[in-house]
PDB file of N, CA and C in Angstrom:
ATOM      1  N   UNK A   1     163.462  89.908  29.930  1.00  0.00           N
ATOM      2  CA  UNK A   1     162.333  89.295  30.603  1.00  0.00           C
ATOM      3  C   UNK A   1     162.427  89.551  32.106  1.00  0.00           C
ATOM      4  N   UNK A   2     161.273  89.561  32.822  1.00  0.00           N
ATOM      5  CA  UNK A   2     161.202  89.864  34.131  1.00  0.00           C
ATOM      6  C   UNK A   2     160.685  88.836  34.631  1.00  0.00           C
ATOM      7  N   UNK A   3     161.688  88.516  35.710  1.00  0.00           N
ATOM      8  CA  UNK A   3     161.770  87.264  36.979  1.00  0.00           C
ATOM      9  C   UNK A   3     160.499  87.989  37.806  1.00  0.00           C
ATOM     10  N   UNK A   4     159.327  86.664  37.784  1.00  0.00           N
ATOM     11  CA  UNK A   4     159.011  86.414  38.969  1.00  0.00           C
ATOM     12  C   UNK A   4     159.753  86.891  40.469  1.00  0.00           C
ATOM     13  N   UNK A   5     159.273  87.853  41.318  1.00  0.00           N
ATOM     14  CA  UNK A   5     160.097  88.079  42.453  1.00  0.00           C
ATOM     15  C   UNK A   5     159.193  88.128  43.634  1.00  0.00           C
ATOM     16  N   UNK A   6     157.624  87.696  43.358  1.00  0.00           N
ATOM     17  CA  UNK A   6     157.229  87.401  44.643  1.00  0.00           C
ATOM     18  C   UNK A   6     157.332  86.139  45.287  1.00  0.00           C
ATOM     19  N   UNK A   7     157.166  86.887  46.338  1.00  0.00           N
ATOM     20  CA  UNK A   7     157.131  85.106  47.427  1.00  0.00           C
ATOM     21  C   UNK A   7     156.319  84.222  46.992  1.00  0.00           C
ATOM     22  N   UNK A   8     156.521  83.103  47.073  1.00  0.00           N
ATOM     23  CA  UNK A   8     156.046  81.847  47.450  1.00  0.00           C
ATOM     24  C   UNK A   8     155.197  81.868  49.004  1.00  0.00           C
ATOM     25  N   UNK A   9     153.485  81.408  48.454  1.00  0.00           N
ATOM     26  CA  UNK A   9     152.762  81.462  49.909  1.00  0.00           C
ATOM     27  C   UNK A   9     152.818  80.099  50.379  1.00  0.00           C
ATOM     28  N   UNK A  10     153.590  78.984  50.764  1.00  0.00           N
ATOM     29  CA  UNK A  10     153.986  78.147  51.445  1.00  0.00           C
ATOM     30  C   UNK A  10     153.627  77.741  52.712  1.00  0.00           C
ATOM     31  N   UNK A  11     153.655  78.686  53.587  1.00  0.00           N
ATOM     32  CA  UNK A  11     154.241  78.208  55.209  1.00  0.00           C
ATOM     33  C   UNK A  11     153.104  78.145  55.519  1.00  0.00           C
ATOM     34  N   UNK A  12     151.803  77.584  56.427  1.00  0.00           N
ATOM     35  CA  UNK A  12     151.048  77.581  57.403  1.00  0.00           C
ATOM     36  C   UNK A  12     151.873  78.337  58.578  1.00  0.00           C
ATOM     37  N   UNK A  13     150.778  79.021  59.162  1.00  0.00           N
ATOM     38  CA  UNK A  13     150.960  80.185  60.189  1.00  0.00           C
ATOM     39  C   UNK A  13     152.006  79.427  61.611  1.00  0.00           C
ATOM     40  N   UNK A  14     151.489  77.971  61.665  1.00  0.00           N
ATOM     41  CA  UNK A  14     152.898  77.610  62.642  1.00  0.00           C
ATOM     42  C   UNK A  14     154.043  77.464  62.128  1.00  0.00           C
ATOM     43  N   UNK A  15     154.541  77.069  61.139  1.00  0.00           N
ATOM     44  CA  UNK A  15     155.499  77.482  60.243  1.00  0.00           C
ATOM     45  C   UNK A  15     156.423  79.163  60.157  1.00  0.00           C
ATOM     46  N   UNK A  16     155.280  79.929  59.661  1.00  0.00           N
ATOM     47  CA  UNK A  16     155.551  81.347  59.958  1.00  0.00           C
ATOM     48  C   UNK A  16     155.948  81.579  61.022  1.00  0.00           C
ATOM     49  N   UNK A  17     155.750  81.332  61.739  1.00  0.00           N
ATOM     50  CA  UNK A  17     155.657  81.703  63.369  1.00  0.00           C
ATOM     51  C   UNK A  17     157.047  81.497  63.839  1.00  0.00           C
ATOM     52  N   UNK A  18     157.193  80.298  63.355  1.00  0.00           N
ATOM     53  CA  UNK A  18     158.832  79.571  63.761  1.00  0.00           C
ATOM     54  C   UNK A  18     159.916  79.816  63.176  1.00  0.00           C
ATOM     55  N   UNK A  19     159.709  80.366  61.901  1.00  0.00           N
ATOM     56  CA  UNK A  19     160.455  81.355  61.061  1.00  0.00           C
ATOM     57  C   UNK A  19     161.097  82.359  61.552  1.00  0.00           C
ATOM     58  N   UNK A  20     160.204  83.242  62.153  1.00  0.00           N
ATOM     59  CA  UNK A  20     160.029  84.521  62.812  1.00  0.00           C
ATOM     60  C   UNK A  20     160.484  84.346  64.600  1.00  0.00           C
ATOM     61  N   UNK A  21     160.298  83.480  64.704  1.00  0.00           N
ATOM     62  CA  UNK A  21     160.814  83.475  66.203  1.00  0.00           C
ATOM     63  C   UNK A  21     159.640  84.039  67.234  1.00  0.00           C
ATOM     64  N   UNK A  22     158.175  83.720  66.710  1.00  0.00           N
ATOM     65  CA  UNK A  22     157.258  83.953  67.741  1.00  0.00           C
ATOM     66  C   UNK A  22     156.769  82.954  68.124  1.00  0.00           C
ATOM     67  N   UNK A  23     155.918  83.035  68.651  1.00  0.00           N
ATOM     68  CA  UNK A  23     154.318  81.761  68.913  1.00  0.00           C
ATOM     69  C   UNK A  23     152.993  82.065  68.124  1.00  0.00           C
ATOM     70  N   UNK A  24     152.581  81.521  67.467  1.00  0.00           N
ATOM     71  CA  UNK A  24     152.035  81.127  66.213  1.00  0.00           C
ATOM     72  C   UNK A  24     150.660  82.364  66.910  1.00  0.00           C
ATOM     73  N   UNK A  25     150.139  81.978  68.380  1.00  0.00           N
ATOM     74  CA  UNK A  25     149.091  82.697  68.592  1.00  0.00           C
ATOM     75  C   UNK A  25     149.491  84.168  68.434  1.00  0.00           C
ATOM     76  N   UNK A  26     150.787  84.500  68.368  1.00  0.00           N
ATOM     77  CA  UNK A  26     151.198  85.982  68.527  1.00  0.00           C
ATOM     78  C   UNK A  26     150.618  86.970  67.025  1.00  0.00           C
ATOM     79  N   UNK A  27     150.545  85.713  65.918  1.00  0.00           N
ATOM     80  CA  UNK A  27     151.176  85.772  64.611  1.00  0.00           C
ATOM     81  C   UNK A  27     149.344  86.248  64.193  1.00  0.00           C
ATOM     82  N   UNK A  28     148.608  84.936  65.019  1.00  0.00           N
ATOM     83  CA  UNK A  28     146.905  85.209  64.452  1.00  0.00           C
ATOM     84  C   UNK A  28     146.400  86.444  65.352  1.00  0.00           C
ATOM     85  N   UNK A  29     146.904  86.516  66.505  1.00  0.00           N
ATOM     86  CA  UNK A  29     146.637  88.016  67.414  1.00  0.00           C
ATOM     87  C   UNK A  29     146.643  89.184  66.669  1.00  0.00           C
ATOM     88  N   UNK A  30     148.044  89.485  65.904  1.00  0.00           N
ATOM     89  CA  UNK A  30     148.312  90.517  65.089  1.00  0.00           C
ATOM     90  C   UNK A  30     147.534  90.684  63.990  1.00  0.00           C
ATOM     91  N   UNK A  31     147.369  89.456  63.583  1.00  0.00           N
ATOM     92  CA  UNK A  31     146.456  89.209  61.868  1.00  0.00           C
ATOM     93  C   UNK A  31     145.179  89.954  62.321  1.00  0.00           C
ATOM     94  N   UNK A  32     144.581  89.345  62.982  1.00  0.00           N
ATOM     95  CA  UNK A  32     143.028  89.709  63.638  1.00  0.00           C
ATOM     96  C   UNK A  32     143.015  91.011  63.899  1.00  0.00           C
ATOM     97  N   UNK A  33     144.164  91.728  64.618  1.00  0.00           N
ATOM     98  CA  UNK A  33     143.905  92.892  64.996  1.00  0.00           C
ATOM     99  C   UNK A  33     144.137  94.263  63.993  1.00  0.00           C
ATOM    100  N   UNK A  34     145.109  93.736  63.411  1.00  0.00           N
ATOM    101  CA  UNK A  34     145.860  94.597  62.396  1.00  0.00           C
ATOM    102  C   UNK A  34     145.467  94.428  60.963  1.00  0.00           C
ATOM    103  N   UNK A  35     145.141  92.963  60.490  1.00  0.00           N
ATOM    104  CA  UNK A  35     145.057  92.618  59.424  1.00  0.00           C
ATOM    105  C   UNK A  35     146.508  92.174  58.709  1.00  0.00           C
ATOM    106  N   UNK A  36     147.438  92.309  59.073  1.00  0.00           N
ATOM    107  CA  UNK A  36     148.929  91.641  58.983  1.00  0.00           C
ATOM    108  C   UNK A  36     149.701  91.428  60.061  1.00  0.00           C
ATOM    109  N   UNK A  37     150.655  90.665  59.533  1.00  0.00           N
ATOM    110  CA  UNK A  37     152.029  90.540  60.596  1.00  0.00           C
ATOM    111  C   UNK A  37     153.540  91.793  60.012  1.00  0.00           C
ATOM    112  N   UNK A  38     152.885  92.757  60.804  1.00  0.00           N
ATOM    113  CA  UNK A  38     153.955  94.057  60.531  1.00  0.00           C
ATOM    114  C   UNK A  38     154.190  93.734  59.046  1.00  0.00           C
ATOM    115  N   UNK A  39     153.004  94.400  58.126  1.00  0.00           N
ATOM    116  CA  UNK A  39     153.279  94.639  56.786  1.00  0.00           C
ATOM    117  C   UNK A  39     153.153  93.289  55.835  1.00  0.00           C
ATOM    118  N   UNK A  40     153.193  91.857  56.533  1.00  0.00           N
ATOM    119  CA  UNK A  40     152.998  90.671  55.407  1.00  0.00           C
ATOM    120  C   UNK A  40     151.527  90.143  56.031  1.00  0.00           C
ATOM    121  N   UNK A  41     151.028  90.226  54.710  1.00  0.00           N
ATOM    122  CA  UNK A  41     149.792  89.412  54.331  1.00  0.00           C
ATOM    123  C   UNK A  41     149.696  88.373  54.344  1.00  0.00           C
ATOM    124  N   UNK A  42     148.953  87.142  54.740  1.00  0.00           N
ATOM    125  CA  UNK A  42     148.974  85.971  54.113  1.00  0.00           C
ATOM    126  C   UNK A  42     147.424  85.539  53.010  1.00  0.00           C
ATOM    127  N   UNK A  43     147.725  84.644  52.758  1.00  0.00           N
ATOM    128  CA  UNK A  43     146.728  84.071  51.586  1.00  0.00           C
ATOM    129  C   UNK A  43     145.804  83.748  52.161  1.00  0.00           C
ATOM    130  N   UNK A  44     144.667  84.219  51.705  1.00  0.00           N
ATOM    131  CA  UNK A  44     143.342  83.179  52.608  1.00  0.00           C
ATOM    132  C   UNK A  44     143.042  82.266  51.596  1.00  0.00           C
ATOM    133  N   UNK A  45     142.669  81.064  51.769  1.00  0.00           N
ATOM    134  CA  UNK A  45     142.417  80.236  51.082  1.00  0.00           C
ATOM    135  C   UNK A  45     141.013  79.425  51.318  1.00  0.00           C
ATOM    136  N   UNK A  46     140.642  78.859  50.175  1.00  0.00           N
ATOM    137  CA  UNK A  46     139.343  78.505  50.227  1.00  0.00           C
ATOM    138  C   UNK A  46     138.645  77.312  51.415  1.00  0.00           C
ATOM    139  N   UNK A  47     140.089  76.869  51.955  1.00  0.00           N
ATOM    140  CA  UNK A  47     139.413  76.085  53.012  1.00  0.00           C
ATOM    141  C   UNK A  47     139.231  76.460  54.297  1.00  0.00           C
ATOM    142  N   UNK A  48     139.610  78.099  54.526  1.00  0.00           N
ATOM    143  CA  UNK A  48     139.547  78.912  55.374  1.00  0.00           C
ATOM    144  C   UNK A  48     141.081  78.940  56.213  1.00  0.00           C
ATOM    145  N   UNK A  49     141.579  78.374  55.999  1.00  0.00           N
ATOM    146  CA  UNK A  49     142.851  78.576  56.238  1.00  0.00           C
ATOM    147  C   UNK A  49     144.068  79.822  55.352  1.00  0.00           C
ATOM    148  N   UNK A  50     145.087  80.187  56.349  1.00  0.00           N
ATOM    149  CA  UNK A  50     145.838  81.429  56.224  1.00  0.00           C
ATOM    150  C   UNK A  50     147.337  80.407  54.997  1.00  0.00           C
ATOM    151  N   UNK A  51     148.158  80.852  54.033  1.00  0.00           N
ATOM    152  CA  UNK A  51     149.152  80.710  54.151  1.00  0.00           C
ATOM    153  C   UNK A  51     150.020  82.036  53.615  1.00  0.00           C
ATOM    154  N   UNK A  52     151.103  81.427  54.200  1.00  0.00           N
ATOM    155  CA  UNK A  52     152.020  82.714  54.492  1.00  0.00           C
ATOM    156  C   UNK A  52     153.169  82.457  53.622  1.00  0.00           C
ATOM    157  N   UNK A  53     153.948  83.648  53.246  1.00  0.00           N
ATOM    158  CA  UNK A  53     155.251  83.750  52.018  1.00  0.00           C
ATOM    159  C   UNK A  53     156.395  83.132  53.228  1.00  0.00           C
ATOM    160  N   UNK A  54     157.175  82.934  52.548  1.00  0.00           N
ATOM    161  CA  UNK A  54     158.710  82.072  53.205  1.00  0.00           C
ATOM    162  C   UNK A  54     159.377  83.387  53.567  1.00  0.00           C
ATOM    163  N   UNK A  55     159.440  84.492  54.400  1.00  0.00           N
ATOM    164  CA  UNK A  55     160.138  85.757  54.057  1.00  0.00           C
ATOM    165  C   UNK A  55     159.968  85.971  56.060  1.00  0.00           C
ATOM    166  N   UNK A  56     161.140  86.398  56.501  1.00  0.00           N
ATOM    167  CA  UNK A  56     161.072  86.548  57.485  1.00  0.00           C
ATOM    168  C   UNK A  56     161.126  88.792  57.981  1.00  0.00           C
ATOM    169  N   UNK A  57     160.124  88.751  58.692  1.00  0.00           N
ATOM    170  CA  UNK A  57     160.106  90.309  58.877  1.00  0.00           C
ATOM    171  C   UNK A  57     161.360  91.010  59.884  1.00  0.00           C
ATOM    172  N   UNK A  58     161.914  91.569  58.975  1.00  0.00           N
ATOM    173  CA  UNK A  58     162.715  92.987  59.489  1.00  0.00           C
ATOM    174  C   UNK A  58     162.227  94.081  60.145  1.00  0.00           C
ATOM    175  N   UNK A  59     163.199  94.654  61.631  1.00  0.00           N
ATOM    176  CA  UNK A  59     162.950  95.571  62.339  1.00  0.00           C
ATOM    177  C   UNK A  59     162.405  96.358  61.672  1.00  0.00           C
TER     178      UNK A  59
END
């Protein structure tokens, strides 16, 4: 049988942010511009809000 191995979308973007060691505006700057934070997606959700996997990004 095969384990489940994706993330968990958990964190609200200040959360993420603090994870990662930025400022949360750095995190929606990138989103907006790029459409991710260097390669992670977050969830859009129906109340218009972002959430994000528990996974912190590597160089």
């Amino acid at each position: 049988m095969e384990k489940n191995t994706a993330p968990k979308y958990t964190l609200s973007t200040d959360e993420f942010a603090t994870r990662n060691r930025v400022k949360a505006q750095t995190v929606r700057a990138r989103l907006c511009n790029t459409g991710s934070y260097f390669g992670v997606r977050p969830l859009k959700l129906a109340n218009g809000r972002t959430a994000w996997p528990d996974v912190q990004v590597q160089k």
